[in-house]
PDB file of N, CA and C in Angstrom:
ATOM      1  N   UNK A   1      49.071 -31.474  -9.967  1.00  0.00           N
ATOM      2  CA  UNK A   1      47.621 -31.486 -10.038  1.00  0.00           C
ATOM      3  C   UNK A   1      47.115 -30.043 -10.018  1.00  0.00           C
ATOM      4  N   UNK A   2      46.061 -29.521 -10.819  1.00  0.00           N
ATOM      5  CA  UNK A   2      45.748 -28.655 -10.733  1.00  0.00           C
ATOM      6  C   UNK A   2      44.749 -28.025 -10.127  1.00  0.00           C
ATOM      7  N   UNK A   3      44.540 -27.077  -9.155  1.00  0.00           N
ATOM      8  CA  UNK A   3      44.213 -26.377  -8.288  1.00  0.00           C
ATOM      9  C   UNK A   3      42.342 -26.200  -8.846  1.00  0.00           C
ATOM     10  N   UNK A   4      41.398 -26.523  -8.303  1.00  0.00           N
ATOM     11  CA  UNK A   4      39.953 -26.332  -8.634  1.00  0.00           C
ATOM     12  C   UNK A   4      39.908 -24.678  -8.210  1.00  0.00           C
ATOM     13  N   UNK A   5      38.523 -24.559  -9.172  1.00  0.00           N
ATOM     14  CA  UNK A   5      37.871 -23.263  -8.856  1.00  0.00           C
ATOM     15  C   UNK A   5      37.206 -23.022  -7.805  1.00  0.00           C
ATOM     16  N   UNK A   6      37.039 -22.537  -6.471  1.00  0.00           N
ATOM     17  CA  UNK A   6      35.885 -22.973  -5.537  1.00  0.00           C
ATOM     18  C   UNK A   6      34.584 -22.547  -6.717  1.00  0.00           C
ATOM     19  N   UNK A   7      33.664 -23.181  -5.788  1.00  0.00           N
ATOM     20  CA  UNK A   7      31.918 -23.048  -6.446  1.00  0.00           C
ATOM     21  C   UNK A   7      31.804 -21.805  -6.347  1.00  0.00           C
ATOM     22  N   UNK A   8      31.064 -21.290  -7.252  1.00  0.00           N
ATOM     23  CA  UNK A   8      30.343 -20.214  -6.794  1.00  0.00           C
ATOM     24  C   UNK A   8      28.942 -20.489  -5.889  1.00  0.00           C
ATOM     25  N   UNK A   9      28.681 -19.250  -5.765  1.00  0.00           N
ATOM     26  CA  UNK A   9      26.925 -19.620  -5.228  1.00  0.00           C
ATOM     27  C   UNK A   9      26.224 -19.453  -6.601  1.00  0.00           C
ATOM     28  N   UNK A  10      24.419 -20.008  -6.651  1.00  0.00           N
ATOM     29  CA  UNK A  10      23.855 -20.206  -7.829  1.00  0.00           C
ATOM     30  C   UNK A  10      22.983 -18.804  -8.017  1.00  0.00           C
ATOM     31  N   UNK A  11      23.477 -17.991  -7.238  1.00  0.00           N
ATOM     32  CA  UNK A  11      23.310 -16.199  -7.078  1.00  0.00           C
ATOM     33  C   UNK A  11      23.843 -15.424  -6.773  1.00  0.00           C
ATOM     34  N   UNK A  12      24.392 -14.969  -7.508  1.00  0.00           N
ATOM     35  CA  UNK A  12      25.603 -13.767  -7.409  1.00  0.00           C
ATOM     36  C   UNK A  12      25.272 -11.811  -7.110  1.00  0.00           C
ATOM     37  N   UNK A  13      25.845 -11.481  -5.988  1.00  0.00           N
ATOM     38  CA  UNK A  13      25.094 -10.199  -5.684  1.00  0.00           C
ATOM     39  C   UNK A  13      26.696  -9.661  -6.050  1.00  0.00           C
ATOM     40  N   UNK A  14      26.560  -8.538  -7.431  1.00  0.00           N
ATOM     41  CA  UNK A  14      27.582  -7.823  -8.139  1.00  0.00           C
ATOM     42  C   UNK A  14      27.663  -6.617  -7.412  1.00  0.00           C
ATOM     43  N   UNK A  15      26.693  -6.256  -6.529  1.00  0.00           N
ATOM     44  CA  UNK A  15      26.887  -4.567  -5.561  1.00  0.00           C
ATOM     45  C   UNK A  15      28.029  -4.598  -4.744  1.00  0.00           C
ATOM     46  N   UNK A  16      29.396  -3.900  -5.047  1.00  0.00           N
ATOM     47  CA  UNK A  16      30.177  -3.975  -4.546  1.00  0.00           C
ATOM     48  C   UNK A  16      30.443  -3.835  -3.131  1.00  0.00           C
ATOM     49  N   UNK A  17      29.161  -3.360  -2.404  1.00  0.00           N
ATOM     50  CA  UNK A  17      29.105  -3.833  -1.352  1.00  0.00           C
ATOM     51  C   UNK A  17      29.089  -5.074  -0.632  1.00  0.00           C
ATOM     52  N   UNK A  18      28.669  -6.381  -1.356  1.00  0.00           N
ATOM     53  CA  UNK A  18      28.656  -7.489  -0.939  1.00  0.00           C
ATOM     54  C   UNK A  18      30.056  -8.353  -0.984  1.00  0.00           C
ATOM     55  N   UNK A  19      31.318  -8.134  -2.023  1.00  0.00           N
ATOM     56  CA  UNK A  19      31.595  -8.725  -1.860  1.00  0.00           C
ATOM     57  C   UNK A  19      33.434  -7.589  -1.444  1.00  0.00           C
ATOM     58  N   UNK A  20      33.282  -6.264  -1.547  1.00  0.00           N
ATOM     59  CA  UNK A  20      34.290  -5.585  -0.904  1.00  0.00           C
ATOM     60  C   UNK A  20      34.343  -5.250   0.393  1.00  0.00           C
ATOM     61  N   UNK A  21      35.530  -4.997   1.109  1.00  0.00           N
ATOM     62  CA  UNK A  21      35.327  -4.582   2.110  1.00  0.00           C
ATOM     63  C   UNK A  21      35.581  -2.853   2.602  1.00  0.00           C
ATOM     64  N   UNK A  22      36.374  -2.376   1.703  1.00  0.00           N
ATOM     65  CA  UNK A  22      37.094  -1.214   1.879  1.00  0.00           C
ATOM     66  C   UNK A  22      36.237  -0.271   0.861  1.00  0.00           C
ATOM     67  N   UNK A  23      34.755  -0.584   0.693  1.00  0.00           N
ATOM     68  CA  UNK A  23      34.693   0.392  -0.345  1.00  0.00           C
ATOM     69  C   UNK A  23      35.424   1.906  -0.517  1.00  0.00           C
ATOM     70  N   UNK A  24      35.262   2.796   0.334  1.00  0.00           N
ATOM     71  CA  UNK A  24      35.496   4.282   0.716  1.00  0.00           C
ATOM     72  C   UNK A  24      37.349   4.195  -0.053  1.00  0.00           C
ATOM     73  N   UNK A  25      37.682   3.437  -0.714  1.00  0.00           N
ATOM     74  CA  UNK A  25      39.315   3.353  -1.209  1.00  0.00           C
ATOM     75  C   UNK A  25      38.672   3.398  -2.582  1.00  0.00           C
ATOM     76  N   UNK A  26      37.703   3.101  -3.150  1.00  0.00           N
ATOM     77  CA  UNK A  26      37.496   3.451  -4.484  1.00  0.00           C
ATOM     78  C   UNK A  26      36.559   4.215  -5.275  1.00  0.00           C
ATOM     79  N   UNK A  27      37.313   4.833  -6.291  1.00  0.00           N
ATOM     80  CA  UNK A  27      36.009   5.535  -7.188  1.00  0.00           C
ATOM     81  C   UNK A  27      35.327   4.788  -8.033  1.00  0.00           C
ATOM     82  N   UNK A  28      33.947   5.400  -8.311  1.00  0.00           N
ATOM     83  CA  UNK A  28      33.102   4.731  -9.210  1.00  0.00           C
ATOM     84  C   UNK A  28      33.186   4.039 -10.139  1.00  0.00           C
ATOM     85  N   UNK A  29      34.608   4.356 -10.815  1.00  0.00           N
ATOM     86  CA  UNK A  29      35.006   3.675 -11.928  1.00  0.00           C
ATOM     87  C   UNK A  29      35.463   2.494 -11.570  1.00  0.00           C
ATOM     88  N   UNK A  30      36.058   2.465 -10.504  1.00  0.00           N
ATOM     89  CA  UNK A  30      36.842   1.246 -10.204  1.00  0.00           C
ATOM     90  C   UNK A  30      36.224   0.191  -9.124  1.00  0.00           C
ATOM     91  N   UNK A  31      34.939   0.722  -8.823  1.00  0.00           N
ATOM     92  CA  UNK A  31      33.990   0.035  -8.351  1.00  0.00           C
ATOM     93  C   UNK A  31      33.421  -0.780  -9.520  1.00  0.00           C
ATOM     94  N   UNK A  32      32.859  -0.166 -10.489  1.00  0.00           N
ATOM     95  CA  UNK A  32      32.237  -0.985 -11.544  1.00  0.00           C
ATOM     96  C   UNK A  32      33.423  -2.337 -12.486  1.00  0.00           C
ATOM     97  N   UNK A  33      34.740  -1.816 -12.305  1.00  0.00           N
ATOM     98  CA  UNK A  33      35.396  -2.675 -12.795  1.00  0.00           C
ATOM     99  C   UNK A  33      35.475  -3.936 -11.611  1.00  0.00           C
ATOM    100  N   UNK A  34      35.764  -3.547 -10.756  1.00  0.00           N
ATOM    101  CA  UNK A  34      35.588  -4.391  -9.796  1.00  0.00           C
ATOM    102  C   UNK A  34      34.453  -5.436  -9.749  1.00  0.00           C
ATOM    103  N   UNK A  35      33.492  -5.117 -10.006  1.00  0.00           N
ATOM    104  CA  UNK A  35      32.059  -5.537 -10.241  1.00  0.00           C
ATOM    105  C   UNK A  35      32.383  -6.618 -11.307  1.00  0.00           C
ATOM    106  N   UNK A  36      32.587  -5.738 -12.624  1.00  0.00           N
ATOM    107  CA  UNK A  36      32.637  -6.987 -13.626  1.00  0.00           C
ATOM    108  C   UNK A  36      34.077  -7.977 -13.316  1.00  0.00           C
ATOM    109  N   UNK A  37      34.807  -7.657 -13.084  1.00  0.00           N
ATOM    110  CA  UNK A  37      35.918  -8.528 -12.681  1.00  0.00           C
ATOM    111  C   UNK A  37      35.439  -9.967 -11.953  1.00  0.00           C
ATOM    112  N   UNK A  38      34.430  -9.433 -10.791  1.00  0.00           N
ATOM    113  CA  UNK A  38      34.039 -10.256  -9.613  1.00  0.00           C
ATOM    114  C   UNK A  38      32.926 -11.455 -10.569  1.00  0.00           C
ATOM    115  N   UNK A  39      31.920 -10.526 -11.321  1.00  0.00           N
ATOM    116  CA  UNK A  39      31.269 -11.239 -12.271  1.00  0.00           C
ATOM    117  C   UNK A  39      32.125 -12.548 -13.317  1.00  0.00           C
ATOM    118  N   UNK A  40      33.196 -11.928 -14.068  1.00  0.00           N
ATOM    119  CA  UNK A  40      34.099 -12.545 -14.677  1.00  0.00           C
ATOM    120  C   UNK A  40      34.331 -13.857 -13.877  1.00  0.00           C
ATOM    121  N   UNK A  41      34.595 -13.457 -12.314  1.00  0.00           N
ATOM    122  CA  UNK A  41      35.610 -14.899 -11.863  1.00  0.00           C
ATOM    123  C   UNK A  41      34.135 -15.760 -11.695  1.00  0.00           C
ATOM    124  N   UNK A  42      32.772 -15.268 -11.213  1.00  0.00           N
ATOM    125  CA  UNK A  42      31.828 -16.029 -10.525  1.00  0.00           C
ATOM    126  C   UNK A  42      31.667 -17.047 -11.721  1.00  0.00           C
ATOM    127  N   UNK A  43      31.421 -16.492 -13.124  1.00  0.00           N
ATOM    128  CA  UNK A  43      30.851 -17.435 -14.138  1.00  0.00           C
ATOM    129  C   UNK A  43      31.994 -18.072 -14.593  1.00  0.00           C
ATOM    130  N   UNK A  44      33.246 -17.525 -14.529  1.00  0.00           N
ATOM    131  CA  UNK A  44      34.684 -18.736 -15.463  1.00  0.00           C
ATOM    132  C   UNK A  44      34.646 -20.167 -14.457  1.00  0.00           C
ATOM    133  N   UNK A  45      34.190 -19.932 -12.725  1.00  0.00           N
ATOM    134  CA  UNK A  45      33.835 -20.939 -12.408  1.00  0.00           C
ATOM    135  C   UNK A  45      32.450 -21.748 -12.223  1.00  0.00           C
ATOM    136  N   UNK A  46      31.557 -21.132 -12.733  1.00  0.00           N
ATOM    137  CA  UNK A  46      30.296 -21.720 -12.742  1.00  0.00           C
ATOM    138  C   UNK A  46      30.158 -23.051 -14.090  1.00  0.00           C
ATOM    139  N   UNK A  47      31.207 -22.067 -15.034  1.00  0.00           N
ATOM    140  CA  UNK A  47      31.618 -22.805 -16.568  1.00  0.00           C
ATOM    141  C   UNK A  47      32.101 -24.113 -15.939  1.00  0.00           C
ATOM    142  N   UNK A  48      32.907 -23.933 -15.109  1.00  0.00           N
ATOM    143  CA  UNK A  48      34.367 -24.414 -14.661  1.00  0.00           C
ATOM    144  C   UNK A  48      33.574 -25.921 -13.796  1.00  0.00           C
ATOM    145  N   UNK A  49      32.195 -25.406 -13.323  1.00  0.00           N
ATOM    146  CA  UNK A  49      32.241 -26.460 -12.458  1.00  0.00           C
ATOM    147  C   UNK A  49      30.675 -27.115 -13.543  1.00  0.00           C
ATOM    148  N   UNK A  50      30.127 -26.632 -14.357  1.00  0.00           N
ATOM    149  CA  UNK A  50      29.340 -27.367 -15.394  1.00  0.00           C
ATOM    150  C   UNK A  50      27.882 -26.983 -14.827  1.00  0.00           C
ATOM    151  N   UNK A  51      27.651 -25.507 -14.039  1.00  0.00           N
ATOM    152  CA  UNK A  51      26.250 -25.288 -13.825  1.00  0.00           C
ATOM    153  C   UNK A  51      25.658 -25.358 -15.378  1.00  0.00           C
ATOM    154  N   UNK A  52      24.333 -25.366 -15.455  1.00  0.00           N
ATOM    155  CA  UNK A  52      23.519 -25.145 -16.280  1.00  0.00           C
ATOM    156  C   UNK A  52      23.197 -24.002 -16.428  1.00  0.00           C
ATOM    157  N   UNK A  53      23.231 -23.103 -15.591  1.00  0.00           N
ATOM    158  CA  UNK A  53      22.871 -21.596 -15.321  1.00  0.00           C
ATOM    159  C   UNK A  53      23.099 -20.958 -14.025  1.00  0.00           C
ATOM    160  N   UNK A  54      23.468 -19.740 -13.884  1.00  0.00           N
ATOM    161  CA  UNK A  54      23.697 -18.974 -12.591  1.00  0.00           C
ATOM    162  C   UNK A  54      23.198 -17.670 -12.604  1.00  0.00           C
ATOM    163  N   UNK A  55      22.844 -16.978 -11.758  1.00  0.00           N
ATOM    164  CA  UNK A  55      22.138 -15.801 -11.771  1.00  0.00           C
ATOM    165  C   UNK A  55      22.773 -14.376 -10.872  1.00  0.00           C
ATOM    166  N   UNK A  56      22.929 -13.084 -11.401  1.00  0.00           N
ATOM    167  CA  UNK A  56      23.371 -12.444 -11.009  1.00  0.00           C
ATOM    168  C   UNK A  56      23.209 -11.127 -11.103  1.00  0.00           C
ATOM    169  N   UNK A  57      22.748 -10.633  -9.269  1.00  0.00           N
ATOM    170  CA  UNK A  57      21.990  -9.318  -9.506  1.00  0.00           C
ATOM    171  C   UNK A  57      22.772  -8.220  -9.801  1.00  0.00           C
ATOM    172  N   UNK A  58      22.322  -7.218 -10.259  1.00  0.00           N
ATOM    173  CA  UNK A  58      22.598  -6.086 -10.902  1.00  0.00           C
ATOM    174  C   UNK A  58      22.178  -4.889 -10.262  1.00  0.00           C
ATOM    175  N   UNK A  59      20.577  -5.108  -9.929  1.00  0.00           N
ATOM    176  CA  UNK A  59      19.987  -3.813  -9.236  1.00  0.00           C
ATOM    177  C   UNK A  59      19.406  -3.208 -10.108  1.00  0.00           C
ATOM    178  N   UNK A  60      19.030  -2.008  -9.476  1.00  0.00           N
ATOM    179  CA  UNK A  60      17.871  -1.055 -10.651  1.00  0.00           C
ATOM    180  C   UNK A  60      19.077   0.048 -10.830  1.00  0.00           C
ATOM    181  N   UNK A  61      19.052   1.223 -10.003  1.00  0.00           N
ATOM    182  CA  UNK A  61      19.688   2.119  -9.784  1.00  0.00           C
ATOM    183  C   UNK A  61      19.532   3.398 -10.881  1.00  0.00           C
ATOM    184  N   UNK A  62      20.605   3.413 -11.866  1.00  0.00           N
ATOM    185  CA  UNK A  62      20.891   4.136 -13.070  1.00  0.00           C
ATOM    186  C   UNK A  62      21.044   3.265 -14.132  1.00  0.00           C
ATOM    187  N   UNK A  63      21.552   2.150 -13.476  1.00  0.00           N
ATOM    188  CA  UNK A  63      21.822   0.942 -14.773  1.00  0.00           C
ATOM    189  C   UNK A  63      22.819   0.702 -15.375  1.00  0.00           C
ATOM    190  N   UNK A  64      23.885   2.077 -15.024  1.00  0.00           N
ATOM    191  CA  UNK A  64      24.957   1.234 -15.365  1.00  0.00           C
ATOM    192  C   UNK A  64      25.437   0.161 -14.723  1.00  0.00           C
ATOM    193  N   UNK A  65      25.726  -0.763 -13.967  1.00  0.00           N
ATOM    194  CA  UNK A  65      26.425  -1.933 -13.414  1.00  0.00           C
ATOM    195  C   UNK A  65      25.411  -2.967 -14.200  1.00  0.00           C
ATOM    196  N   UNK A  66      24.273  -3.007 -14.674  1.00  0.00           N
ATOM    197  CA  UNK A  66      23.393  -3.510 -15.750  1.00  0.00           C
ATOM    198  C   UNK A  66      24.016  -3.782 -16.916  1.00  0.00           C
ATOM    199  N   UNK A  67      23.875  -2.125 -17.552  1.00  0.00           N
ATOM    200  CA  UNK A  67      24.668  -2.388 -18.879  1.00  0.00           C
ATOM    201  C   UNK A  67      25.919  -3.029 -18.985  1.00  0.00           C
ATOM    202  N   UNK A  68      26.826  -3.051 -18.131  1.00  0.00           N
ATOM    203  CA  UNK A  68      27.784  -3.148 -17.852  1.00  0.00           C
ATOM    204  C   UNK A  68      28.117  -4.751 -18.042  1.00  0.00           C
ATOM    205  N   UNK A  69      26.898  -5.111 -17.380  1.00  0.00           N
ATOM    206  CA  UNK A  69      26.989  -6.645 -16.779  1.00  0.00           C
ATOM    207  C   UNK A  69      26.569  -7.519 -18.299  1.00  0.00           C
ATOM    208  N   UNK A  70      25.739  -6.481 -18.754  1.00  0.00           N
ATOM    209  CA  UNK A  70      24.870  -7.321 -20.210  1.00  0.00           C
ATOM    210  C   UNK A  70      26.135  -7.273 -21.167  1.00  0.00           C
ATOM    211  N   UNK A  71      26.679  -6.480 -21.472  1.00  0.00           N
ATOM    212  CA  UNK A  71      28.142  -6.208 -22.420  1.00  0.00           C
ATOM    213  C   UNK A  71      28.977  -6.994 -22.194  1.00  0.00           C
ATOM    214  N   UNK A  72      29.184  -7.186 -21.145  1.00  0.00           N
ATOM    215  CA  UNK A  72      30.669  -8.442 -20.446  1.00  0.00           C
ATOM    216  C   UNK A  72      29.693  -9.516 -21.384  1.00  0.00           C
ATOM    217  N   UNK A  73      28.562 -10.056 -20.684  1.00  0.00           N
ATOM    218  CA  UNK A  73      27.687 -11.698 -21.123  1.00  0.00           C
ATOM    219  C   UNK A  73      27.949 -11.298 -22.206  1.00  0.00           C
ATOM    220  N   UNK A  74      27.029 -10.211 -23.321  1.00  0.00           N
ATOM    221  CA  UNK A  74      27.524 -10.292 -24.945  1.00  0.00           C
ATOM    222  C   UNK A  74      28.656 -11.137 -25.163  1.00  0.00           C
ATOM    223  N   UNK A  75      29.848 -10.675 -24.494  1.00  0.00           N
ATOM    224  CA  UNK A  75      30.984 -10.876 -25.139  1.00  0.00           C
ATOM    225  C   UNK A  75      31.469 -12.852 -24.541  1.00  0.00           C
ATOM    226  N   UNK A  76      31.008 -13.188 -23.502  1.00  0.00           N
ATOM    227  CA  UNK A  76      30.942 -14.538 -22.847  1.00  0.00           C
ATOM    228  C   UNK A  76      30.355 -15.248 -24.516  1.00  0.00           C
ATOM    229  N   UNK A  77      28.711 -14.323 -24.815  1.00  0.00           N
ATOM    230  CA  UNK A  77      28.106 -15.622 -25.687  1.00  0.00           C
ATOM    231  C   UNK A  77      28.237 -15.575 -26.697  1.00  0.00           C
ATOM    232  N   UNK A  78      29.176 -14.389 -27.229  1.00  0.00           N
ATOM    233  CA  UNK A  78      29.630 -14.497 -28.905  1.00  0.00           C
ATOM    234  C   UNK A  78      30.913 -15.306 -28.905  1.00  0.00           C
ATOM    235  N   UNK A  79      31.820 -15.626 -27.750  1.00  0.00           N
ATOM    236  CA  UNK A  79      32.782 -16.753 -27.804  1.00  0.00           C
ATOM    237  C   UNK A  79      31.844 -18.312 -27.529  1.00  0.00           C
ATOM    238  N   UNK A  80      30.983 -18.148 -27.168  1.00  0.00           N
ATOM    239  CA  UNK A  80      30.020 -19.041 -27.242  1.00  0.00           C
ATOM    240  C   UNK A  80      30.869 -20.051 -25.393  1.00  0.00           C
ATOM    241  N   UNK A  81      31.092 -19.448 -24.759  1.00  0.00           N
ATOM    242  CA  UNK A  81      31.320 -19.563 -23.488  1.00  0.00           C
ATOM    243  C   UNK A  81      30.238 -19.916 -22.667  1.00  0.00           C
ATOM    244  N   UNK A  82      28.650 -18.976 -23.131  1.00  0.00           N
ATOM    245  CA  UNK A  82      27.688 -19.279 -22.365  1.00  0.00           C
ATOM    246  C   UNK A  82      26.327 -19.446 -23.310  1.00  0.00           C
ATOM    247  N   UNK A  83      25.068 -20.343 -23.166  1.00  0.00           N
ATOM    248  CA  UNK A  83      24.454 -20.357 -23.862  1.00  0.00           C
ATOM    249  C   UNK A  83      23.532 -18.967 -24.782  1.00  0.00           C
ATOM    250  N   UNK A  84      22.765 -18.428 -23.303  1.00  0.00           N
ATOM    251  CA  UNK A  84      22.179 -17.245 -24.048  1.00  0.00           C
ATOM    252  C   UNK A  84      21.508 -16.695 -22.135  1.00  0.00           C
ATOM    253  N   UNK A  85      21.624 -15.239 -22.425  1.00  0.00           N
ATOM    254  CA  UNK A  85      21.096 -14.673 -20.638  1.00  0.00           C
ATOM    255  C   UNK A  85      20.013 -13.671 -20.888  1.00  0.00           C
ATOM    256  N   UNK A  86      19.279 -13.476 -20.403  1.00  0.00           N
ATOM    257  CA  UNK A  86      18.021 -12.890 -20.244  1.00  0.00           C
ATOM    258  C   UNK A  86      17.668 -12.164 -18.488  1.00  0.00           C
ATOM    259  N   UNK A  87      16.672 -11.608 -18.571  1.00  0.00           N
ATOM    260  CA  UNK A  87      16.334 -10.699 -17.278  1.00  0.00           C
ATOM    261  C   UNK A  87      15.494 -11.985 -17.069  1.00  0.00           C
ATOM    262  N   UNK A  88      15.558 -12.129 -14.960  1.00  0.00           N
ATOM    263  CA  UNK A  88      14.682 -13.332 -14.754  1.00  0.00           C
ATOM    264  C   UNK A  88      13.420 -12.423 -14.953  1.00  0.00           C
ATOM    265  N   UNK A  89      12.740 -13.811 -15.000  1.00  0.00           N
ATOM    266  CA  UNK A  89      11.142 -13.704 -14.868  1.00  0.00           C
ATOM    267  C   UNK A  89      10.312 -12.529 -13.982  1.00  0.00           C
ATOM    268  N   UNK A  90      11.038 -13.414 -12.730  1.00  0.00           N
ATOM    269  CA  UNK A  90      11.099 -13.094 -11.427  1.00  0.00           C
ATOM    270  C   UNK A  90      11.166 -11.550 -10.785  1.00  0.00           C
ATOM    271  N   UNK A  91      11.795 -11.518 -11.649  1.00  0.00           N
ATOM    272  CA  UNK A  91      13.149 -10.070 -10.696  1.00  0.00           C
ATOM    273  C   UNK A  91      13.690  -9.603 -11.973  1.00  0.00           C
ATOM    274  N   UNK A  92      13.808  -8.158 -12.719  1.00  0.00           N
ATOM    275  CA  UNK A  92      14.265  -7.872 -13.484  1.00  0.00           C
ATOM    276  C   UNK A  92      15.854  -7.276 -13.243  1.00  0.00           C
ATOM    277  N   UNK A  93      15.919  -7.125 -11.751  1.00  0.00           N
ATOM    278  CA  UNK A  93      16.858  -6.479 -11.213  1.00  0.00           C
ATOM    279  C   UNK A  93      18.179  -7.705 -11.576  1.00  0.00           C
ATOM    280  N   UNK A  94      17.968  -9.008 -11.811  1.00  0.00           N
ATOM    281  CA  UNK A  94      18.583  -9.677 -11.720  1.00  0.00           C
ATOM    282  C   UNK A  94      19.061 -10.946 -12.900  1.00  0.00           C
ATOM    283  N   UNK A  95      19.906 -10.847 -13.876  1.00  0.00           N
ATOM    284  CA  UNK A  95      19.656 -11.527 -14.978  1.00  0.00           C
ATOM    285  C   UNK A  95      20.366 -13.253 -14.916  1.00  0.00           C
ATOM    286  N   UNK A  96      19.553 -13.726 -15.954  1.00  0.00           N
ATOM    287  CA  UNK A  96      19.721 -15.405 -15.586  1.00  0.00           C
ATOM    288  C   UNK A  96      21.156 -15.638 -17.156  1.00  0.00           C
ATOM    289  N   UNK A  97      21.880 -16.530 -16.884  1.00  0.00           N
ATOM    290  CA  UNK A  97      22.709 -16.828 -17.705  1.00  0.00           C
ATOM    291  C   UNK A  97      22.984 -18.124 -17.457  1.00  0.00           C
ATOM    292  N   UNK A  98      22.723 -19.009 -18.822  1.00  0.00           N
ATOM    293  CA  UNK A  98      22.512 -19.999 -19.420  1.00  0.00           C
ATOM    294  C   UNK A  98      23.750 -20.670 -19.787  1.00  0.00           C
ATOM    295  N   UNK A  99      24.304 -21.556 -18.938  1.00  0.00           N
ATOM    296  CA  UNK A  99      25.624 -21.885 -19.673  1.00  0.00           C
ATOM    297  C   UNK A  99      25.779 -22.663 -20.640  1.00  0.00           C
ATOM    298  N   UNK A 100      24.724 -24.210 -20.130  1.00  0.00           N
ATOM    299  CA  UNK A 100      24.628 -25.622 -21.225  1.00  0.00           C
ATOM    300  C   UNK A 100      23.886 -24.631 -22.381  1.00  0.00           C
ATOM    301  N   UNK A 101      23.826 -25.627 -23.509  1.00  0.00           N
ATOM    302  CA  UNK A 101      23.137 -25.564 -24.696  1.00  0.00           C
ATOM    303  C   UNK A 101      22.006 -26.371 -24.247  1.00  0.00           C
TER     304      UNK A 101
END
Protein backbone atom coordinates (compact mmCIF):
# COMPACT_ATOMS: atom_id res chain seq x y z
CA UNK A 1 0.00 0.00 0.00
CA UNK A 2 1.20 3.18 -0.69
CA UNK A 3 2.32 5.69 1.75
CA UNK A 4 -0.11 9.21 1.61
CA UNK A 5 1.20 12.68 1.40
CA UNK A 6 0.47 14.39 4.80
CA UNK A 7 -1.91 17.62 4.09
CA UNK A 8 -0.52 20.54 3.73
CA UNK A 9 -1.91 23.64 5.44
CA UNK A 10 -4.29 25.88 3.01
CA UNK A 11 -1.28 28.61 3.66
CA UNK A 12 2.00 28.14 3.14
CA UNK A 13 4.72 30.57 4.78
CA UNK A 14 7.96 29.95 2.13
CA UNK A 15 10.36 32.34 4.64
CA UNK A 16 12.79 29.97 5.47
CA UNK A 17 12.46 30.85 8.71
CA UNK A 18 9.23 29.11 9.26
CA UNK A 19 9.86 26.02 8.23
CA UNK A 20 14.02 25.60 8.96
CA UNK A 21 15.60 25.26 11.88
CA UNK A 22 19.35 25.76 11.46
CA UNK A 23 19.17 28.69 9.31
CA UNK A 24 22.87 30.25 10.21
CA UNK A 25 24.19 26.63 8.13
CA UNK A 26 23.06 28.25 4.95
CA UNK A 27 23.76 30.72 2.25
CA UNK A 28 21.33 32.68 0.40
CA UNK A 29 21.41 30.58 -2.37
CA UNK A 30 20.57 27.64 -0.66
CA UNK A 31 18.05 29.24 1.36
CA UNK A 32 16.04 30.15 -1.71
CA UNK A 33 16.40 26.62 -3.06
CA UNK A 34 15.27 25.42 -0.02
CA UNK A 35 12.28 27.65 -0.26
CA UNK A 36 11.25 26.42 -3.62
CA UNK A 37 11.92 22.83 -2.79
CA UNK A 38 9.59 23.31 0.42
CA UNK A 39 7.06 25.06 -2.07
CA UNK A 40 7.49 22.05 -4.57
CA UNK A 41 6.58 19.40 -1.76
CA UNK A 42 3.56 21.82 -0.20
CA UNK A 43 1.65 21.88 -3.72
CA UNK A 44 2.72 18.03 -5.18
CA UNK A 45 0.59 17.39 -2.02
CA UNK A 46 -2.09 19.84 -2.16
CA UNK A 47 -2.43 18.22 -6.01
CA UNK A 48 -2.06 15.01 -4.19
CA UNK A 49 -4.84 15.52 -1.83
CA UNK A 50 -7.40 17.44 -4.59
CA UNK A 51 -7.39 21.13 -2.94
CA UNK A 52 -8.97 23.50 -5.26
CA UNK A 53 -6.39 26.05 -4.38
CA UNK A 54 -3.62 26.82 -1.78
CA UNK A 55 -1.88 29.90 -0.98
CA UNK A 56 1.61 30.80 -0.38
CA UNK A 57 3.46 33.70 1.08
CA UNK A 58 6.37 35.09 -0.44
CA UNK A 59 6.83 38.50 1.28
CA UNK A 60 7.79 41.84 -0.12
CA UNK A 61 11.47 42.16 0.56
CA UNK A 62 13.64 42.41 -2.84
CA UNK A 63 11.47 39.85 -4.49
CA UNK A 64 13.47 37.47 -5.24
CA UNK A 65 11.83 34.40 -3.26
CA UNK A 66 8.68 36.03 -5.40
CA UNK A 67 10.16 35.70 -8.62
CA UNK A 68 11.38 32.69 -7.72
CA UNK A 69 8.12 31.31 -6.50
CA UNK A 70 6.17 32.72 -9.80
CA UNK A 71 8.84 30.74 -12.20
CA UNK A 72 8.56 27.34 -10.29
CA UNK A 73 4.16 27.92 -10.72
CA UNK A 74 5.01 28.95 -14.57
CA UNK A 75 6.50 25.79 -14.91
CA UNK A 76 3.61 23.67 -12.51
CA UNK A 77 0.94 25.42 -15.17
CA UNK A 78 2.57 24.90 -18.49
CA UNK A 79 2.59 21.00 -17.47
CA UNK A 80 -0.84 21.93 -16.71
CA UNK A 81 -0.32 20.48 -13.01
CA UNK A 82 -2.11 23.59 -11.72
CA UNK A 83 -4.92 25.65 -13.02
CA UNK A 84 -3.69 29.30 -13.19
CA UNK A 85 -2.03 31.59 -9.82
CA UNK A 86 -2.31 35.12 -9.33
CA UNK A 87 -1.33 37.70 -6.36
CA UNK A 88 -4.29 37.48 -3.67
CA UNK A 89 -6.63 40.17 -3.60
CA UNK A 90 -5.98 40.48 -0.18
CA UNK A 91 -2.29 40.52 0.35
CA UNK A 92 0.00 40.93 -2.56
CA UNK A 93 2.75 39.56 -0.46
CA UNK A 94 1.09 36.33 -0.95
CA UNK A 95 0.02 34.46 -4.20
CA UNK A 96 -3.15 32.19 -4.68
CA UNK A 97 -2.71 28.97 -6.90
CA UNK A 98 -5.51 27.35 -8.50
CA UNK A 99 -5.28 23.72 -8.85
CA UNK A 100 -8.99 22.42 -10.23
CA UNK A 101 -9.98 23.75 -13.63
Amino acid sequence: MARALPKPPKTVDLHAESFLADLEDYELDELLAESIDYLRDQLDAAIYWDYPEIKFIHGKGKGILRKAVYEELQVYKESRAISHFHPSYANEDIVVVVIGL
